[in-house]
C-alpha atoms as a PDB file:
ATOM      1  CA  UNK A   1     -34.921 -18.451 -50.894  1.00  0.00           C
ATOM      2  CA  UNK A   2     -34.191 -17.940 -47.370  1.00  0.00           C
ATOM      3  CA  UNK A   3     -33.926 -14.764 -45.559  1.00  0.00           C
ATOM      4  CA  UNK A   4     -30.661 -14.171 -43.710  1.00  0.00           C
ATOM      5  CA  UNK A   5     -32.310 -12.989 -40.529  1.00  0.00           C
ATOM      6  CA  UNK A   6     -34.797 -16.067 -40.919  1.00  0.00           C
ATOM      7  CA  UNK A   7     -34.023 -17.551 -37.338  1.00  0.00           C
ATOM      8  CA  UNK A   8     -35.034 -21.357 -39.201  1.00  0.00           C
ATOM      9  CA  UNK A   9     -32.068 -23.539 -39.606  1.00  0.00           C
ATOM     10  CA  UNK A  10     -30.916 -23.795 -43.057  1.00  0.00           C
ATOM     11  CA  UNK A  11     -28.847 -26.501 -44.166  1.00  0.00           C
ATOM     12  CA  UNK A  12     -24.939 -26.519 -43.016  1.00  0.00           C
ATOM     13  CA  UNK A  13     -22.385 -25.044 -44.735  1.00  0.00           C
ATOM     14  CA  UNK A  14     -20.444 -27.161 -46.739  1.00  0.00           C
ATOM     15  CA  UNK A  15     -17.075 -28.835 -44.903  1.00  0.00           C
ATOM     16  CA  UNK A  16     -18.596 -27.423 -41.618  1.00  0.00           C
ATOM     17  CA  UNK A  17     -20.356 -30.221 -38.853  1.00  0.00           C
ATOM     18  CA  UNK A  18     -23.933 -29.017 -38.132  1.00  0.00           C
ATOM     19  CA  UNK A  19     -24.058 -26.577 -35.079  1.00  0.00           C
ATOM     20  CA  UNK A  20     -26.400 -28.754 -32.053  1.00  0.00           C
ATOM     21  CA  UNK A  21     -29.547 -27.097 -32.246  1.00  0.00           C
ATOM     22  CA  UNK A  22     -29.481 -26.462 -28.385  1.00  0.00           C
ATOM     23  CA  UNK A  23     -26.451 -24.257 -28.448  1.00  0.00           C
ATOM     24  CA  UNK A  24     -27.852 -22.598 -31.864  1.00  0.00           C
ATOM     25  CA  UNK A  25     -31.021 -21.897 -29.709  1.00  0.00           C
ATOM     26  CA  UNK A  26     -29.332 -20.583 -26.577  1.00  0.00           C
ATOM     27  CA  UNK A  27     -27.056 -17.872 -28.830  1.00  0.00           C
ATOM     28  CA  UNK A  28     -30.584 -17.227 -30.736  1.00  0.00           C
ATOM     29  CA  UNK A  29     -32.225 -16.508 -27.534  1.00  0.00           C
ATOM     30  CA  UNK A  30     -29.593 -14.598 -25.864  1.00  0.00           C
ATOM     31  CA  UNK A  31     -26.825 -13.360 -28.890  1.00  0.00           C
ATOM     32  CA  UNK A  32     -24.824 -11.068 -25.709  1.00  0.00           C
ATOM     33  CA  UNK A  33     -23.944 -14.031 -23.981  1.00  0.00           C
ATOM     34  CA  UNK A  34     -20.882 -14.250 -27.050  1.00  0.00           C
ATOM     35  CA  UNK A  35     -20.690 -10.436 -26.482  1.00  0.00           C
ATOM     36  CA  UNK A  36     -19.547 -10.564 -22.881  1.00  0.00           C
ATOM     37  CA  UNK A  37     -17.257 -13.542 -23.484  1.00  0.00           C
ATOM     38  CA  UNK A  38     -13.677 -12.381 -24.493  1.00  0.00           C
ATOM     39  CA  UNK A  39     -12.137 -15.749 -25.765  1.00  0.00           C
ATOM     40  CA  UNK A  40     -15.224 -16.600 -27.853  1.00  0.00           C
ATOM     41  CA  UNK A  41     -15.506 -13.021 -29.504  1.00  0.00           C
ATOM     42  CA  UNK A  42     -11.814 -13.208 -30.334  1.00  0.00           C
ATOM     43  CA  UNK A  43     -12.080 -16.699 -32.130  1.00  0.00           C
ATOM     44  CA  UNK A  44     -14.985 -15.439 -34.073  1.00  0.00           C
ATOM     45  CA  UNK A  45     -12.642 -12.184 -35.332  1.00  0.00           C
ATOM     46  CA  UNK A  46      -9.827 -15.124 -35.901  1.00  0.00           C
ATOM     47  CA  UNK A  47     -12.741 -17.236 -38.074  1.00  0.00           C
ATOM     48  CA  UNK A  48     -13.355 -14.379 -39.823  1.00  0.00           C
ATOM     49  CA  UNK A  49     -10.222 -12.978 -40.973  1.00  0.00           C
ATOM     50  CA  UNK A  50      -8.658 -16.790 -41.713  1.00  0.00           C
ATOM     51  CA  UNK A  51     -12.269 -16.924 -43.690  1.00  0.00           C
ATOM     52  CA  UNK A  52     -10.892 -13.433 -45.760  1.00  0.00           C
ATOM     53  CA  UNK A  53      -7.343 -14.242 -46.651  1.00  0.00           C
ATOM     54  CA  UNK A  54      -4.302 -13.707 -45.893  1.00  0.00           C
ATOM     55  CA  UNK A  55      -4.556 -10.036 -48.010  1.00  0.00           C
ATOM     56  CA  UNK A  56      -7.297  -9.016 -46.613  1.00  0.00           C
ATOM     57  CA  UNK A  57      -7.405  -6.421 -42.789  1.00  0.00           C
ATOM     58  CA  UNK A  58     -10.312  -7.246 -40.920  1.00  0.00           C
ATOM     59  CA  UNK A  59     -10.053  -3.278 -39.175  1.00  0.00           C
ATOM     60  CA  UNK A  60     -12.905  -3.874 -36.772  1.00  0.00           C
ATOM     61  CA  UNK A  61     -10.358  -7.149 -35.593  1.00  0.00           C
ATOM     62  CA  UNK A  62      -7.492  -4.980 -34.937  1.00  0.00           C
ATOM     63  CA  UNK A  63      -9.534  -2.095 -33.432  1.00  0.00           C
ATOM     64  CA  UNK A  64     -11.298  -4.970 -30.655  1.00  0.00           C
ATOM     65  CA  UNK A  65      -7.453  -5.699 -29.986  1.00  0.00           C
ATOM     66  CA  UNK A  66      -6.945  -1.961 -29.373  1.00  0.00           C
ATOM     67  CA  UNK A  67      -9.987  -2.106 -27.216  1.00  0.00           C
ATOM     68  CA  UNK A  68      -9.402  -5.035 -25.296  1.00  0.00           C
ATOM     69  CA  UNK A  69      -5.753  -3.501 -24.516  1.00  0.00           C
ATOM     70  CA  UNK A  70      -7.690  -0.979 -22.855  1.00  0.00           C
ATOM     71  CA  UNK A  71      -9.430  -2.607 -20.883  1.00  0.00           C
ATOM     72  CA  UNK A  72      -6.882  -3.816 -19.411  1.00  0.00           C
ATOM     73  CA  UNK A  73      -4.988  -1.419 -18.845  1.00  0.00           C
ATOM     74  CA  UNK A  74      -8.247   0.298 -17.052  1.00  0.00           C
ATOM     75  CA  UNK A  75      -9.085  -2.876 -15.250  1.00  0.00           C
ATOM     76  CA  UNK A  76      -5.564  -2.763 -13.702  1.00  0.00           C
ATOM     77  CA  UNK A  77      -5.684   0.563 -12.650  1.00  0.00           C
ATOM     78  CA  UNK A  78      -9.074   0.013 -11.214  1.00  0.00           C
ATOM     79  CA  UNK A  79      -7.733  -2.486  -9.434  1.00  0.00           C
ATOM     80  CA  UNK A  80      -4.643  -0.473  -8.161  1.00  0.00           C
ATOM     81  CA  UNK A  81      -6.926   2.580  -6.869  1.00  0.00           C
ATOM     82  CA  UNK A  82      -8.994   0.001  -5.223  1.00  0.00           C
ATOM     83  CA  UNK A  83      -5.686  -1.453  -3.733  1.00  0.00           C
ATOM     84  CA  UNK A  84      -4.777   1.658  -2.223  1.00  0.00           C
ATOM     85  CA  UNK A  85      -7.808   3.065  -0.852  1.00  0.00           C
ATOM     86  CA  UNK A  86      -8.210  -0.291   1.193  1.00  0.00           C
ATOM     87  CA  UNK A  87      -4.696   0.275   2.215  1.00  0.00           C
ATOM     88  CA  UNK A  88      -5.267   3.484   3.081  1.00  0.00           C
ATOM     89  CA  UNK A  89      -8.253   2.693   5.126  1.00  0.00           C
ATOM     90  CA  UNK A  90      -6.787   0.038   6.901  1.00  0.00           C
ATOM     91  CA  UNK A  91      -3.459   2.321   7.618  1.00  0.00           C
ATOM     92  CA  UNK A  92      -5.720   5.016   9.247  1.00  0.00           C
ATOM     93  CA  UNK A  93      -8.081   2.072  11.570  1.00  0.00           C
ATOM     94  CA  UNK A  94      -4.433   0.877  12.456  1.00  0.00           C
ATOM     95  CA  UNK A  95      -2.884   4.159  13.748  1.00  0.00           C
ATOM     96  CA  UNK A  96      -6.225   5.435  15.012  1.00  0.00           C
ATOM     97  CA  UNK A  97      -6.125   2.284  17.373  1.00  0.00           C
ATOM     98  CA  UNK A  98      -2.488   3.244  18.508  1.00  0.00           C
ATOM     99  CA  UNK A  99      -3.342   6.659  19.288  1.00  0.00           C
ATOM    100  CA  UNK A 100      -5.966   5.798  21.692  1.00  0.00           C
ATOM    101  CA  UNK A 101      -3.607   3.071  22.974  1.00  0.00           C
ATOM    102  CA  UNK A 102      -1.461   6.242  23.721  1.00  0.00           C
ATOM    103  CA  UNK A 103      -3.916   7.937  25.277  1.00  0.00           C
ATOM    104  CA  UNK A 104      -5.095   5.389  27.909  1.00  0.00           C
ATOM    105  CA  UNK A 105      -2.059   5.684  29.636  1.00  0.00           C
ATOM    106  CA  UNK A 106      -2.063   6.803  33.187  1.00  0.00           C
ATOM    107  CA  UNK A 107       1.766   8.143  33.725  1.00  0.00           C
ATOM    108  CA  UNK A 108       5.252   8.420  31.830  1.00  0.00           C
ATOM    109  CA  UNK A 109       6.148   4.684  32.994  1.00  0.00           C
ATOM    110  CA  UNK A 110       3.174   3.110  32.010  1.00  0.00           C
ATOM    111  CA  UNK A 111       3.499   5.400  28.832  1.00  0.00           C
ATOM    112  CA  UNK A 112       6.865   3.794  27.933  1.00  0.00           C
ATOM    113  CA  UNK A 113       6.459   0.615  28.919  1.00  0.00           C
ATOM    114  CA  UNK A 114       3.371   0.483  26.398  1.00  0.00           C
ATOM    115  CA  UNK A 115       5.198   1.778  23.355  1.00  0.00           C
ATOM    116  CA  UNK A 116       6.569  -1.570  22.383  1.00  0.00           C
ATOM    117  CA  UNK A 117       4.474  -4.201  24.057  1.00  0.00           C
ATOM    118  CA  UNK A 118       1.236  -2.979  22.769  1.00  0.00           C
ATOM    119  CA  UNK A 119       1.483   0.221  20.714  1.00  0.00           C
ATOM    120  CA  UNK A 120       4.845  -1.773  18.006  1.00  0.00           C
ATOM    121  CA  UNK A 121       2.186  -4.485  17.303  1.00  0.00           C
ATOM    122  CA  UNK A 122      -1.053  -2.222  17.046  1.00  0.00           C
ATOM    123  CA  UNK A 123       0.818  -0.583  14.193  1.00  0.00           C
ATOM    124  CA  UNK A 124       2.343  -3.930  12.887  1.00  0.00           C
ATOM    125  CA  UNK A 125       5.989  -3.135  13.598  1.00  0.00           C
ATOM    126  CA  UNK A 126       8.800  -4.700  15.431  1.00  0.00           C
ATOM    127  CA  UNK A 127      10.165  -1.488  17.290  1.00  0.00           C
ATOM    128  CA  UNK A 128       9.075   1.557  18.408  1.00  0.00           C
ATOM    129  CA  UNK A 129      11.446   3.260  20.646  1.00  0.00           C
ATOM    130  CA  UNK A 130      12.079   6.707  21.748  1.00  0.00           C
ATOM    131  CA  UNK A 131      14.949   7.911  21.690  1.00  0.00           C
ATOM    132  CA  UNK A 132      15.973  10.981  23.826  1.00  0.00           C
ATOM    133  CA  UNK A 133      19.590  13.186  24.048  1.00  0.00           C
ATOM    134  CA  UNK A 134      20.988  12.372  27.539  1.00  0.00           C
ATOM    135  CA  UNK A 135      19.801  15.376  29.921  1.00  0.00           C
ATOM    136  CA  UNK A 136      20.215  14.267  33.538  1.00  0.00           C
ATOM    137  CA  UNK A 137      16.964  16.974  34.566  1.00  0.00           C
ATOM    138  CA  UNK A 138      14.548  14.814  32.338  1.00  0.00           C
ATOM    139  CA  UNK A 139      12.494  12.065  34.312  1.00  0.00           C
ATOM    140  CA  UNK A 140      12.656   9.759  31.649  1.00  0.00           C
ATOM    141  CA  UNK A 141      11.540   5.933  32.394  1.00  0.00           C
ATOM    142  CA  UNK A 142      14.158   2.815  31.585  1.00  0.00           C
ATOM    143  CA  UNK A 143      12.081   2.072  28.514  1.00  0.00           C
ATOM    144  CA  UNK A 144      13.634   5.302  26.580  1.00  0.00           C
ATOM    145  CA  UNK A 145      16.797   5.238  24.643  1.00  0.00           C
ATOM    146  CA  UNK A 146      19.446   7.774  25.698  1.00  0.00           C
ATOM    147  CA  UNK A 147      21.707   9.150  23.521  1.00  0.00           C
ATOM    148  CA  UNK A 148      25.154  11.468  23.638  1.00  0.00           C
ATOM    149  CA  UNK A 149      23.927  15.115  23.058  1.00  0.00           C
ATOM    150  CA  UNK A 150      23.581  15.840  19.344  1.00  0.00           C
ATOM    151  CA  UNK A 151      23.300  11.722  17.850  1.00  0.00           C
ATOM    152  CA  UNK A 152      19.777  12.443  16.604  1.00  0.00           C
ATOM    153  CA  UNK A 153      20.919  15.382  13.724  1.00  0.00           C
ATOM    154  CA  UNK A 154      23.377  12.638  12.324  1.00  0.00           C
ATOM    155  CA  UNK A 155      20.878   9.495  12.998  1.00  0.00           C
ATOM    156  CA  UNK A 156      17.968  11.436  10.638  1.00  0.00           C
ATOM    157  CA  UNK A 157      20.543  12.638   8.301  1.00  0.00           C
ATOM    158  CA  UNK A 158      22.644   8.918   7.431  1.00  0.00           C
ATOM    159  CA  UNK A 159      22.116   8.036   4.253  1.00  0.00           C
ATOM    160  CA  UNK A 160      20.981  10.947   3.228  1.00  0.00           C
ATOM    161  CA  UNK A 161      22.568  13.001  -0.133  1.00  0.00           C
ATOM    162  CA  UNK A 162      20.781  16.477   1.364  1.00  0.00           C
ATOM    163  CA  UNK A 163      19.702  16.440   4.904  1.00  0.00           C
ATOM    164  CA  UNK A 164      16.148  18.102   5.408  1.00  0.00           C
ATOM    165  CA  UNK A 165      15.836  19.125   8.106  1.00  0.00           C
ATOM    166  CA  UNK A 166      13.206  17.460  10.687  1.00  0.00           C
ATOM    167  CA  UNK A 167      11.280  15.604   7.986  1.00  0.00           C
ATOM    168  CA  UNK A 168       9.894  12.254   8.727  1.00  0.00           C
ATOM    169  CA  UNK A 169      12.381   9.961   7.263  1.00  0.00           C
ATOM    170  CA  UNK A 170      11.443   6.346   5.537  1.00  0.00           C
ATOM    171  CA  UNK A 171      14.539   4.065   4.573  1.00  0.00           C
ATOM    172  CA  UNK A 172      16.355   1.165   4.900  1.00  0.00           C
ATOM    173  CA  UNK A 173      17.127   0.247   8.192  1.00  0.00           C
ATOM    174  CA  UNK A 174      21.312   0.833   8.712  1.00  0.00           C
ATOM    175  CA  UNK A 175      23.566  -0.551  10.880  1.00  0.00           C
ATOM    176  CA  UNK A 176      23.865   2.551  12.329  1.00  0.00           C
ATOM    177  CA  UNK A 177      20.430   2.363  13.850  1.00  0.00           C
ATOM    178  CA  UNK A 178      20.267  -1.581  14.902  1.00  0.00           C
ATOM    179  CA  UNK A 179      21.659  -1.001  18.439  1.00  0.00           C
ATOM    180  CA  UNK A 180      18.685   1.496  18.886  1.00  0.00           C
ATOM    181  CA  UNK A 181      16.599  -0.773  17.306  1.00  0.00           C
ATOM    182  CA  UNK A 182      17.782  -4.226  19.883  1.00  0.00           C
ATOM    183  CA  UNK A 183      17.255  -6.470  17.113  1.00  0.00           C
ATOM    184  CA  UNK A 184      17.914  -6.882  12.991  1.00  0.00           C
ATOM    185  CA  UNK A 185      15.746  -4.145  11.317  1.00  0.00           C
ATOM    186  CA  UNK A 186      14.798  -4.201   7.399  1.00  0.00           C
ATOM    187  CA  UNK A 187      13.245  -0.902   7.114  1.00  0.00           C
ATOM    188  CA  UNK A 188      12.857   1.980   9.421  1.00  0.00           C
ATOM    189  CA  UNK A 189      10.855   4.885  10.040  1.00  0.00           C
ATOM    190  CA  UNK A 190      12.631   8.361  12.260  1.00  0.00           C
ATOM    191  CA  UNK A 191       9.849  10.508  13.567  1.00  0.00           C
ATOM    192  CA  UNK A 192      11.630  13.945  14.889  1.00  0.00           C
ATOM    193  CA  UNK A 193       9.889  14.994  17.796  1.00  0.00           C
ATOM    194  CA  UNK A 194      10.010  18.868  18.724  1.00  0.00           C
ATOM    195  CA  UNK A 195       9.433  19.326  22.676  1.00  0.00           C
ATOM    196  CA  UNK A 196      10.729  22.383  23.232  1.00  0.00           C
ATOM    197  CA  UNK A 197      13.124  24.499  24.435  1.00  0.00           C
ATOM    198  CA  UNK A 198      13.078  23.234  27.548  1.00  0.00           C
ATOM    199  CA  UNK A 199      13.446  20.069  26.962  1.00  0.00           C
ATOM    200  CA  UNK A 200      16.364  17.978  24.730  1.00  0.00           C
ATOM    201  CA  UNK A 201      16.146  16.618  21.456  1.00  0.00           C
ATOM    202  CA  UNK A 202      13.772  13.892  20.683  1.00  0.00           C
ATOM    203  CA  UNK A 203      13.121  10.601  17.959  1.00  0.00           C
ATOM    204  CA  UNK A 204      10.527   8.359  17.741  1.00  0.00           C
ATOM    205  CA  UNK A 205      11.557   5.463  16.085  1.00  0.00           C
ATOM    206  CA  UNK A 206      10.108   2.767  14.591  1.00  0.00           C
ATOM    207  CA  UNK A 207      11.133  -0.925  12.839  1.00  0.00           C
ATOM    208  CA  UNK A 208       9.853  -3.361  10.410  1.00  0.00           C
ATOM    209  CA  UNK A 209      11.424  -6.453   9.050  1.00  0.00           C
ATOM    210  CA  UNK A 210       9.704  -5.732   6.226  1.00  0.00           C
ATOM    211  CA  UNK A 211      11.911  -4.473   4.136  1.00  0.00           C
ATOM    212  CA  UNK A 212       8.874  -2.514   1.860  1.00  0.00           C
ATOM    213  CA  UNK A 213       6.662  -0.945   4.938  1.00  0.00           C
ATOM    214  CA  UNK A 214       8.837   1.932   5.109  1.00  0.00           C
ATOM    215  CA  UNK A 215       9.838   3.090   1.335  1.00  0.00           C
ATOM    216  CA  UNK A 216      11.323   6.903   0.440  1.00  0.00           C
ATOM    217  CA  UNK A 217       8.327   6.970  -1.782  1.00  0.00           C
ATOM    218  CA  UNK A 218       5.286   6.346   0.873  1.00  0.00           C
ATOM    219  CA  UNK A 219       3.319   9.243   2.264  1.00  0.00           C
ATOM    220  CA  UNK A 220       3.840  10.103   5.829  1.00  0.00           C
ATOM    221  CA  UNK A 221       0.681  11.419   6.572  1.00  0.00           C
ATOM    222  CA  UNK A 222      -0.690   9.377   9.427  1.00  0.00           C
ATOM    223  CA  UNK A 223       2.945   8.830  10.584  1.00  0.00           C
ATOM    224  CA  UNK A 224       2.949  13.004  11.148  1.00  0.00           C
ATOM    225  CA  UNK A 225      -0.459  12.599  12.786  1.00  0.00           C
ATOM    226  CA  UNK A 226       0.730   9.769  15.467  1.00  0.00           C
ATOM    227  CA  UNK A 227       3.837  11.848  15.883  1.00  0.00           C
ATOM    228  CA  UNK A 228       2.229  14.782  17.048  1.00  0.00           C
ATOM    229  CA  UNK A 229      -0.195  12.952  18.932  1.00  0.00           C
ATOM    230  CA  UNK A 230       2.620  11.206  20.311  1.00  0.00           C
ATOM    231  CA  UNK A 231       4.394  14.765  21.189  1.00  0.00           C
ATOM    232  CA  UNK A 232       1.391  15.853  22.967  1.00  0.00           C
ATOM    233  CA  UNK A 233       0.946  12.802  24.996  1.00  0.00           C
ATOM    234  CA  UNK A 234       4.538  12.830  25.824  1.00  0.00           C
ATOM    235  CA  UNK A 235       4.741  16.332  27.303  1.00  0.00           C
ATOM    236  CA  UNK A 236       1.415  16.036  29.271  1.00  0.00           C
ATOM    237  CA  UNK A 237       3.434  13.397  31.082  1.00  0.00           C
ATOM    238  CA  UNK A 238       6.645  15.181  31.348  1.00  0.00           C
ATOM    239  CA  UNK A 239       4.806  18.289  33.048  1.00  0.00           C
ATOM    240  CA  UNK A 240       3.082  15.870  35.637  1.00  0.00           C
END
């Protein structure tokens, strides 16, 4: 009688075609190659339970589905935190790039002049304009966007339910906004800038036609951190 962990081929099961002796080798000599191979462990399970009847419950079957549902699930979200870390990596090269972009200007023109030929497509946008509430004492180049005194409280709040205050805002872009903008906007970002009391209100503002890059539900960290960069930068020139 043969042993059943005799590695010798015995004779084929009846009804069944005789398994080539190299494959029957290869799984001898290395039995995790059918291990690591999902499709091939789940027609074995299928073999097995059509093998037991239709009345019988293979358990360990069902709980390799359970486990391979898992998986999943675990691979995806692997995959997701891998997503966003790259994202978040290449977000932070992009807006370090514009910062120092900011800070190789010499003077206010040169400043504004920069913002949308070379600092929009460092960050990948369309637009980035600053916008400023008309005060005739301000030496503010062509490039900037005057406004009536008190637009930029109603520009941040549109569209809002419950203005707050001088948070960054992420939206849809309105059609409120596309004169400011010069061009058809999908989504928008409004950067309040605080200079002072001595000097008027202030907005960065900045356009995608991409209508995902700015969402309600993205983080605004390295937007605050070019904003207040961009603040600083800004009054240095302002007090030359």
């Amino acid at each position: 009688m043969t042993d059943a962990l005799d590695p010798t081929p015995g004779p084929p099961s009846l009804g069944q075609p005789p398994l080539d002796p190299a494959v029957r080798d290869r799984l001898l000599a290395d039995p995790g190659a059918i291990l690591g191979d999902r499709d091939l462990m789940r027609a074995l399970v299928a073999a097995r339970e059509a093998q037991a009847g239709a009345n019988v419950i293979d358990i360990r079957g069902r709980a390799m589905e359970a486990l391979e549902t898992r998986l999943d699930r675990l691979e995806t979200t692997h995959e997701t935190v891998i997503a966003a870390a790259y994202d978040n990596l290449s977000g932070m090269a992009m807006v370090h790039r514009a910062v120092l972009g900011l800070l190789e200007s010499a003077d206010l023109a040169e400043f504004a002049a920069a913002l949308h030929s070379d600092i929009a497509p460092l960050l990948r946008i369309e637009t980035l304009r600053l916008i400023v509430e008309a005060d005739p004492s301000l030496p503010l180049p062509p490039e900037a966007v005057r406004v009536p005194q008190g637009s930029i409280d109603p520009i941040i709040a549109a569209g809002r339910r419950a203005p707050r205050g001088n948070d960054i805002v992420l939206r849809a872009a309105l059609v409120l906004t596309r004169p400011l903008h010069g061009r058809t906007i999908a989504s928008e970002a409004l950067l309040p800038l605080d200079l002072g009391a001595d000097h008027p209100q202030a907005l960065l503002l900045m356009g995608s036609a991409d209508a995902t890059r700015f969402l309600p539900a993205h983080g605004t960290d390295l937007l605050r951190f070019f904003a207040q960069v961009f603040r600083l930068v800004l009054l240095q020139h302002l007090r030359r």
